[in-house]
Structures are given as C-alpha cells and as structure tokens.
C-alpha atoms as a PDB file:
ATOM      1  CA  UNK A   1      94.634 228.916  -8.406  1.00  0.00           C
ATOM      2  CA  UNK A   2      93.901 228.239  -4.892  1.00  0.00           C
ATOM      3  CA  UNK A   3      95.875 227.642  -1.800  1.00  0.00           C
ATOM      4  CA  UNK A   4      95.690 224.664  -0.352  1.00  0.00           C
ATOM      5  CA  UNK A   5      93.772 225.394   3.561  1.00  0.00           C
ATOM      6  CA  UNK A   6      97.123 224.935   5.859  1.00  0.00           C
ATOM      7  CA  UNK A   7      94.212 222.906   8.621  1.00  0.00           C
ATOM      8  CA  UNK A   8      93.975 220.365   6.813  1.00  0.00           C
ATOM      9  CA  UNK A   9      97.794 219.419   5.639  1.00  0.00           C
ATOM     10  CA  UNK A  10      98.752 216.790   6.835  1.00  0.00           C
ATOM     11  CA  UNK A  11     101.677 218.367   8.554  1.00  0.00           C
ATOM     12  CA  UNK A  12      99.802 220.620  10.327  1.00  0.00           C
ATOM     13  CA  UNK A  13      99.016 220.209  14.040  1.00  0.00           C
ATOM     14  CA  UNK A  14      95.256 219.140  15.381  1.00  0.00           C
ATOM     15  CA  UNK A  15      93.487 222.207  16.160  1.00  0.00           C
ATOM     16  CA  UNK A  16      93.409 222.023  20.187  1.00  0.00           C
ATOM     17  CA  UNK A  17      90.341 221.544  22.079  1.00  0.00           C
ATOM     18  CA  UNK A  18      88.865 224.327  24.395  1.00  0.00           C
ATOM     19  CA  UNK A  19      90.019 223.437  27.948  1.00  0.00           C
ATOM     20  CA  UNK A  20      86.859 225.074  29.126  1.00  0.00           C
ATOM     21  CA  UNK A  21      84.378 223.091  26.995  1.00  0.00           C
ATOM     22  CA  UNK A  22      83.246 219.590  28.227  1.00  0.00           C
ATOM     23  CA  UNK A  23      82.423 218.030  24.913  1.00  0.00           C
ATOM     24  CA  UNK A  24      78.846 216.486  24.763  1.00  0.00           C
ATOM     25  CA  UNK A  25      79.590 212.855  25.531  1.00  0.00           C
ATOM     26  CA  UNK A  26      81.180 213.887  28.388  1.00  0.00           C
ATOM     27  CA  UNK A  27      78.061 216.226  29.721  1.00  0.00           C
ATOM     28  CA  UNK A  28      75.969 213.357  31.551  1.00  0.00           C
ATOM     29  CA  UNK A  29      79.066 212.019  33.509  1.00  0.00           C
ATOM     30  CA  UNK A  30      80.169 215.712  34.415  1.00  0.00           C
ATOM     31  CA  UNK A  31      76.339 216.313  35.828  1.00  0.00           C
ATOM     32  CA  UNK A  32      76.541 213.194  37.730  1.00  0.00           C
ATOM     33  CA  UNK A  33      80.192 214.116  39.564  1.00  0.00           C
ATOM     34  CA  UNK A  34      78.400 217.138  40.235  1.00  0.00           C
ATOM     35  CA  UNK A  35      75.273 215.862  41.744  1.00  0.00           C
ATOM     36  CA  UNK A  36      76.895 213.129  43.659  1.00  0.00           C
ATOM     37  CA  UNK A  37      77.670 215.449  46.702  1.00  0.00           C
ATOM     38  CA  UNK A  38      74.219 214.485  47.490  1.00  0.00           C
ATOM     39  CA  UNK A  39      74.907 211.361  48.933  1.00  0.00           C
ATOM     40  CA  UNK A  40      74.856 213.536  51.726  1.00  0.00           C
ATOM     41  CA  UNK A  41      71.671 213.643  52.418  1.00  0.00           C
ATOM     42  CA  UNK A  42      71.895 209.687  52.527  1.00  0.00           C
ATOM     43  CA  UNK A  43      74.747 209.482  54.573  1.00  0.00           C
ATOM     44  CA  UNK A  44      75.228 212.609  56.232  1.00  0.00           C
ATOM     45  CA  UNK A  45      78.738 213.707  57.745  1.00  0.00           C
ATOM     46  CA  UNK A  46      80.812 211.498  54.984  1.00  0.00           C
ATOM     47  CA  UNK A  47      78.322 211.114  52.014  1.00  0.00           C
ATOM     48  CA  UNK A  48      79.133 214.277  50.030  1.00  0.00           C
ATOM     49  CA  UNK A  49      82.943 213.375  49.904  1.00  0.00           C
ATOM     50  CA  UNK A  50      82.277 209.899  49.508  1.00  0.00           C
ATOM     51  CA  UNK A  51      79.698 210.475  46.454  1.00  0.00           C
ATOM     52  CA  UNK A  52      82.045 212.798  44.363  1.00  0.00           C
ATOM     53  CA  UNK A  53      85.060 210.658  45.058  1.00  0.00           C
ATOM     54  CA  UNK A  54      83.551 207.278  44.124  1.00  0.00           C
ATOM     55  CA  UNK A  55      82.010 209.726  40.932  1.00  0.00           C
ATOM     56  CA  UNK A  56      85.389 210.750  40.040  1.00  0.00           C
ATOM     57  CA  UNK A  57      87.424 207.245  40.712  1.00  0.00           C
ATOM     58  CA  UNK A  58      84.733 205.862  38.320  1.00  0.00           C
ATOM     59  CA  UNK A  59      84.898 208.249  35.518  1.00  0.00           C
ATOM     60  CA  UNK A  60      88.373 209.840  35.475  1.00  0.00           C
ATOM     61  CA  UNK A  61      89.892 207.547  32.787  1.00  0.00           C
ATOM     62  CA  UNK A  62      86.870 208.071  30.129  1.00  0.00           C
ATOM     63  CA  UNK A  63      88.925 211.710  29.878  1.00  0.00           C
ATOM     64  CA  UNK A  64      90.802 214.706  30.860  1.00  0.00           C
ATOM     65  CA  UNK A  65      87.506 216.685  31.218  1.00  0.00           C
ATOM     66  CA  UNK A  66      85.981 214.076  33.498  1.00  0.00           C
ATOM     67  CA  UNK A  67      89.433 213.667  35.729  1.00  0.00           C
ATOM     68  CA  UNK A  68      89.558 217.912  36.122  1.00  0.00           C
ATOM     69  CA  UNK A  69      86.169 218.448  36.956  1.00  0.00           C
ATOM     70  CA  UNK A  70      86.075 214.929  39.739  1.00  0.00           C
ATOM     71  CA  UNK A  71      88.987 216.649  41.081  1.00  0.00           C
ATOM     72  CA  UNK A  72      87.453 219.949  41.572  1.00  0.00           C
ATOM     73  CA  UNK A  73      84.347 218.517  42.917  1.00  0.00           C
ATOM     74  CA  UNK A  74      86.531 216.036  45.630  1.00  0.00           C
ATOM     75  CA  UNK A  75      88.492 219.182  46.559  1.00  0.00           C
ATOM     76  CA  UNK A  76      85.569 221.478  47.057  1.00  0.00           C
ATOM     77  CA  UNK A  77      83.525 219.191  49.236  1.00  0.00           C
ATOM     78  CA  UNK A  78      86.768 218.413  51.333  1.00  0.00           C
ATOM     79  CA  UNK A  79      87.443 221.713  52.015  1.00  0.00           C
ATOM     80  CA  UNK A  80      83.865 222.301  53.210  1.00  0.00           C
ATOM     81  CA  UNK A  81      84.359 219.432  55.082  1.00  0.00           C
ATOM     82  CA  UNK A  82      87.342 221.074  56.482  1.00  0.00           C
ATOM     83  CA  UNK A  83      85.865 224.282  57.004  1.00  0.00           C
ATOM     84  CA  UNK A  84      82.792 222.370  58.886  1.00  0.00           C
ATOM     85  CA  UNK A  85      84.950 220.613  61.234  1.00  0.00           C
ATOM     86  CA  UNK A  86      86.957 223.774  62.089  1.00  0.00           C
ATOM     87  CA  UNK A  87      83.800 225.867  62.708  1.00  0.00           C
ATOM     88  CA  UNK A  88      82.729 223.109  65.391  1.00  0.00           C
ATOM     89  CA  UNK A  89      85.940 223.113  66.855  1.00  0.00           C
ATOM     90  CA  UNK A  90      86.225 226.592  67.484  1.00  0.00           C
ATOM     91  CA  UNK A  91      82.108 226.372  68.067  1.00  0.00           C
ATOM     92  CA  UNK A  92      83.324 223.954  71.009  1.00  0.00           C
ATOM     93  CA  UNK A  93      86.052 225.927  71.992  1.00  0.00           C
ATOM     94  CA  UNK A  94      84.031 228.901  72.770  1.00  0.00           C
ATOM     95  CA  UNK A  95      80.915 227.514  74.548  1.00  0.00           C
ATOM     96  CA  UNK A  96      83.660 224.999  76.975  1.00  0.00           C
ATOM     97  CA  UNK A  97      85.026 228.667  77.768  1.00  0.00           C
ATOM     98  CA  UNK A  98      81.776 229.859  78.815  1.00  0.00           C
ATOM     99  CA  UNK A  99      80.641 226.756  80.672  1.00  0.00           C
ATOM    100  CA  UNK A 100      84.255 226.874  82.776  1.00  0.00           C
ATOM    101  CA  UNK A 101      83.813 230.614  83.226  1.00  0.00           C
ATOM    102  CA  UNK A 102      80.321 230.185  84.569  1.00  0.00           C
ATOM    103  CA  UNK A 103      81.535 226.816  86.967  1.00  0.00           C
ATOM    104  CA  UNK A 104      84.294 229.186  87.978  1.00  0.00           C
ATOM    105  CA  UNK A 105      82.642 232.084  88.826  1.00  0.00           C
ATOM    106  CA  UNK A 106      79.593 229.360  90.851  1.00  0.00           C
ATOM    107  CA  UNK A 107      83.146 228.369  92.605  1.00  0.00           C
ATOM    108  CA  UNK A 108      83.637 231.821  93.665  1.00  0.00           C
ATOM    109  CA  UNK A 109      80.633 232.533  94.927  1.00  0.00           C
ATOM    110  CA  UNK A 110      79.780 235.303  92.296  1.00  0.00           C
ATOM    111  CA  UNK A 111      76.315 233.966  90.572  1.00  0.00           C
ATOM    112  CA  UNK A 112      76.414 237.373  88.468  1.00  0.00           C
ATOM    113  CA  UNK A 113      79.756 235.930  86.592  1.00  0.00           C
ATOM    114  CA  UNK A 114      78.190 232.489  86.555  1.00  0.00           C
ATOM    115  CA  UNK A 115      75.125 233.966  84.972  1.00  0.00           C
ATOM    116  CA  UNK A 116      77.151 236.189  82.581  1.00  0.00           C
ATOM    117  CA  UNK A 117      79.934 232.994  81.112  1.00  0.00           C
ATOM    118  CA  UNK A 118      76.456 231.076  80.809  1.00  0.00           C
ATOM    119  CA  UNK A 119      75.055 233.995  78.572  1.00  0.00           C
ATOM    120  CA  UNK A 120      78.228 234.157  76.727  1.00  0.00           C
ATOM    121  CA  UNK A 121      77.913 230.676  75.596  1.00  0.00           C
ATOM    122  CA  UNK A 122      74.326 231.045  74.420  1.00  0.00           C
ATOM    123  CA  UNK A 123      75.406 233.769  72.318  1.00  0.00           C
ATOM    124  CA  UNK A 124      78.133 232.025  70.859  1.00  0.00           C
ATOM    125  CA  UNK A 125      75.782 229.122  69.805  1.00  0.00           C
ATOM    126  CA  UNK A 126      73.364 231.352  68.882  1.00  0.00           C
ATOM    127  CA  UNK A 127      75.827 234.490  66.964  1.00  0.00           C
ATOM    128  CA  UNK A 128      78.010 231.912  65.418  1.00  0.00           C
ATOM    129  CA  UNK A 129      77.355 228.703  65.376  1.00  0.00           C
ATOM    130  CA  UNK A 130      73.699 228.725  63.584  1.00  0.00           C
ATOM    131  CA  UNK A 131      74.681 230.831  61.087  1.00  0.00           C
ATOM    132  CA  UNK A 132      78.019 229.252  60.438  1.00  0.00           C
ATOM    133  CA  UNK A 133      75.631 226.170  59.957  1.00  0.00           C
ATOM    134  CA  UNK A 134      73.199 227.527  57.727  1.00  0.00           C
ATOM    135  CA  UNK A 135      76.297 229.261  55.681  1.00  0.00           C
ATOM    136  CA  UNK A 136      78.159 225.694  55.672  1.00  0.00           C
ATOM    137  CA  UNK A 137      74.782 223.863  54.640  1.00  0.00           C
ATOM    138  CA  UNK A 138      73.343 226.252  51.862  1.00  0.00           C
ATOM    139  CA  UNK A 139      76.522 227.420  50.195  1.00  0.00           C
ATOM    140  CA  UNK A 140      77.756 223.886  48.673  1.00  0.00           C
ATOM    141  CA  UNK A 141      74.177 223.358  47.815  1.00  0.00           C
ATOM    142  CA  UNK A 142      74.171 227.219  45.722  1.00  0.00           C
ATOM    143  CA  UNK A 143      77.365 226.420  44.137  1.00  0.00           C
ATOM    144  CA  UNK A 144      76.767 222.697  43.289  1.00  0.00           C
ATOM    145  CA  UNK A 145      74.157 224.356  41.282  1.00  0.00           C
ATOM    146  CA  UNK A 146      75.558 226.439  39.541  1.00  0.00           C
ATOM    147  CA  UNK A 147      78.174 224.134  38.616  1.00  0.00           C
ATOM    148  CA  UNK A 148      74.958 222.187  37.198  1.00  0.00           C
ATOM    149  CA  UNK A 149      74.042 224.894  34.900  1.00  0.00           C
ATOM    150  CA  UNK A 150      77.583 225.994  33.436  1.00  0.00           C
ATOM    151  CA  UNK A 151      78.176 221.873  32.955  1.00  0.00           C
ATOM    152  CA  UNK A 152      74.534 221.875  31.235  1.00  0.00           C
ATOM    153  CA  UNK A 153      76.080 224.439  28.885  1.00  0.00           C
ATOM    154  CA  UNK A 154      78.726 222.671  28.458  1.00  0.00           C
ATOM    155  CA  UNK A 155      81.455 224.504  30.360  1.00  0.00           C
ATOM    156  CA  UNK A 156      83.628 223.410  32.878  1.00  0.00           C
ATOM    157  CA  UNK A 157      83.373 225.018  36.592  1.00  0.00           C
ATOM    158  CA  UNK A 158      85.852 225.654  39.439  1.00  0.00           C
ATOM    159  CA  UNK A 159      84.432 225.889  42.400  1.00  0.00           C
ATOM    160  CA  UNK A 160      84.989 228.754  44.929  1.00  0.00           C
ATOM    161  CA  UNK A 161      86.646 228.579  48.156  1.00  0.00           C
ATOM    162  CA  UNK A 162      88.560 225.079  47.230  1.00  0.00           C
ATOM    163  CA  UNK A 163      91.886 223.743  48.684  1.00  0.00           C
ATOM    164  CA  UNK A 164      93.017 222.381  46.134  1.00  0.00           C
ATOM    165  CA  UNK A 165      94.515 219.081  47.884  1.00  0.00           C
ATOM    166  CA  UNK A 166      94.491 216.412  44.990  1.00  0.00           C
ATOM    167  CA  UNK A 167      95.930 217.575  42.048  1.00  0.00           C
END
C-alpha cells in the first residue's frame, strides 16, 4: 500500500514560490526596468529616473516580481541622483571657497594667497570633482549590468548603495 503524496492533497498548502526567482514570463519585463535607466543618455540629468519609473508604473501590476524589482531600480537611480547632486554641491562649495579666498587675498594686496585659493580650487575640480564624476557615471552603468545578467538567469537583484525611499 502506498501513501498518498501529502503535495498534492487537497488540504495541503501551494508550495511557495522562490522570492528570489523571477519566473520566465516575467524575464523580458524585468530586463526592460533594468535597461530603462538609459533614457539617460536621451535625456540626460532626469532620463534615468524617468525611464525606470515610467518602466515600473507600467509593469508593476503584471506581478509581485515586476513591482520589487521597479522599485529597486527607481530607488537606486534616485539615490545616485541624490548622491550626484550632493557631490556638485559640495563640488560648488569648495571651488566658491577658493575663488573668495583668492578675491580676498587680491583685496589684501597679497597675490601669493590669491595665487594659492586659485590653486586650491583647481585641485578641488581636479582631486574631486572628475573622479567623483567618472565614479557617479560608470558605477550605475557596472551595476545596471550586472543586474542584467542575474535577471537573465532569472534571479532577482538589489542594487548596492540604494535609499530605499519607495517601498
């Protein structure tokens, strides 16, 4: 006599999906959520929010998989965003220091601390704010795809780095 396999009672409770799998319908829509941050390169400044966020409004009630991974994809490029707009500000911050420094010490009379505030701001464009660029420019782009590969393979990604603002 055999027993009866408990899975497939009818009492028995659906076997749960893998929260980490994106099943394959779902695979084409993920990998176009994923690409769309490169609207960006249409529309630069607002593209590669705008892309992921009109991806994710338009596919986040086919299913659960689709709404998480929009999500993570709209929170990741904000925060870049966010992390963009606070490296010019303190980018701005720090050369307006130098230029005053170098009017003020022109006022004084001292072209040595003119000279110097000038240099200071050179180096601050030049020590932080290209590389803070190129770091801000090529790291979305590295982790966008990888995020293209594990959603190829049919598992989910969370993104590095990510505020995680809409939840």
């Amino acid at each position: 006599m055999t027993l009866p396999d408990p899975r497939l009672s009818p009492s028995a409770p659906a076997p749960r999906a893998d929260p980490g799998v994106i099943p394959e319908p779902d695979r084409t829509p993920a990998l176009l959520i994923h690409l769309s941050p490169l609207l960006g390169l249409v529309l630069p400044g607002l593209g590669n929010v705008l892309g992921p966020l009109a991806a994710w409004l338009g596919y986040r009630d086919r299913s659960a998989v689709l709404d998480a991974q929009g999500r993570e994809v709209v929170n990741f490029q904000i925060s870049v965003w966010l992390y963009s707009l606070l490296a010019g500000l303190l980018f701005f911050g720090l050369f307006s220091l130098g230029l005053i420094g170098g009017a003020a010490g022109a006022a004084t009379g001292s072209p040595d601390l003119g000279a110097f505030a000038l240099f200071g701001s050179l180096a601050a464009f030049f020590a932080f704010f290209i590389p803070a660029s190129l770091v801000l420019w090529a790291f979305p782009l590295v982790v966008m795809l990888l995020a293209v590969i594990r959603v190829n393979q049919g598992r989910t990604y969370r993104y590095p780095l990510t505020l995680r603002l809409i939840r």
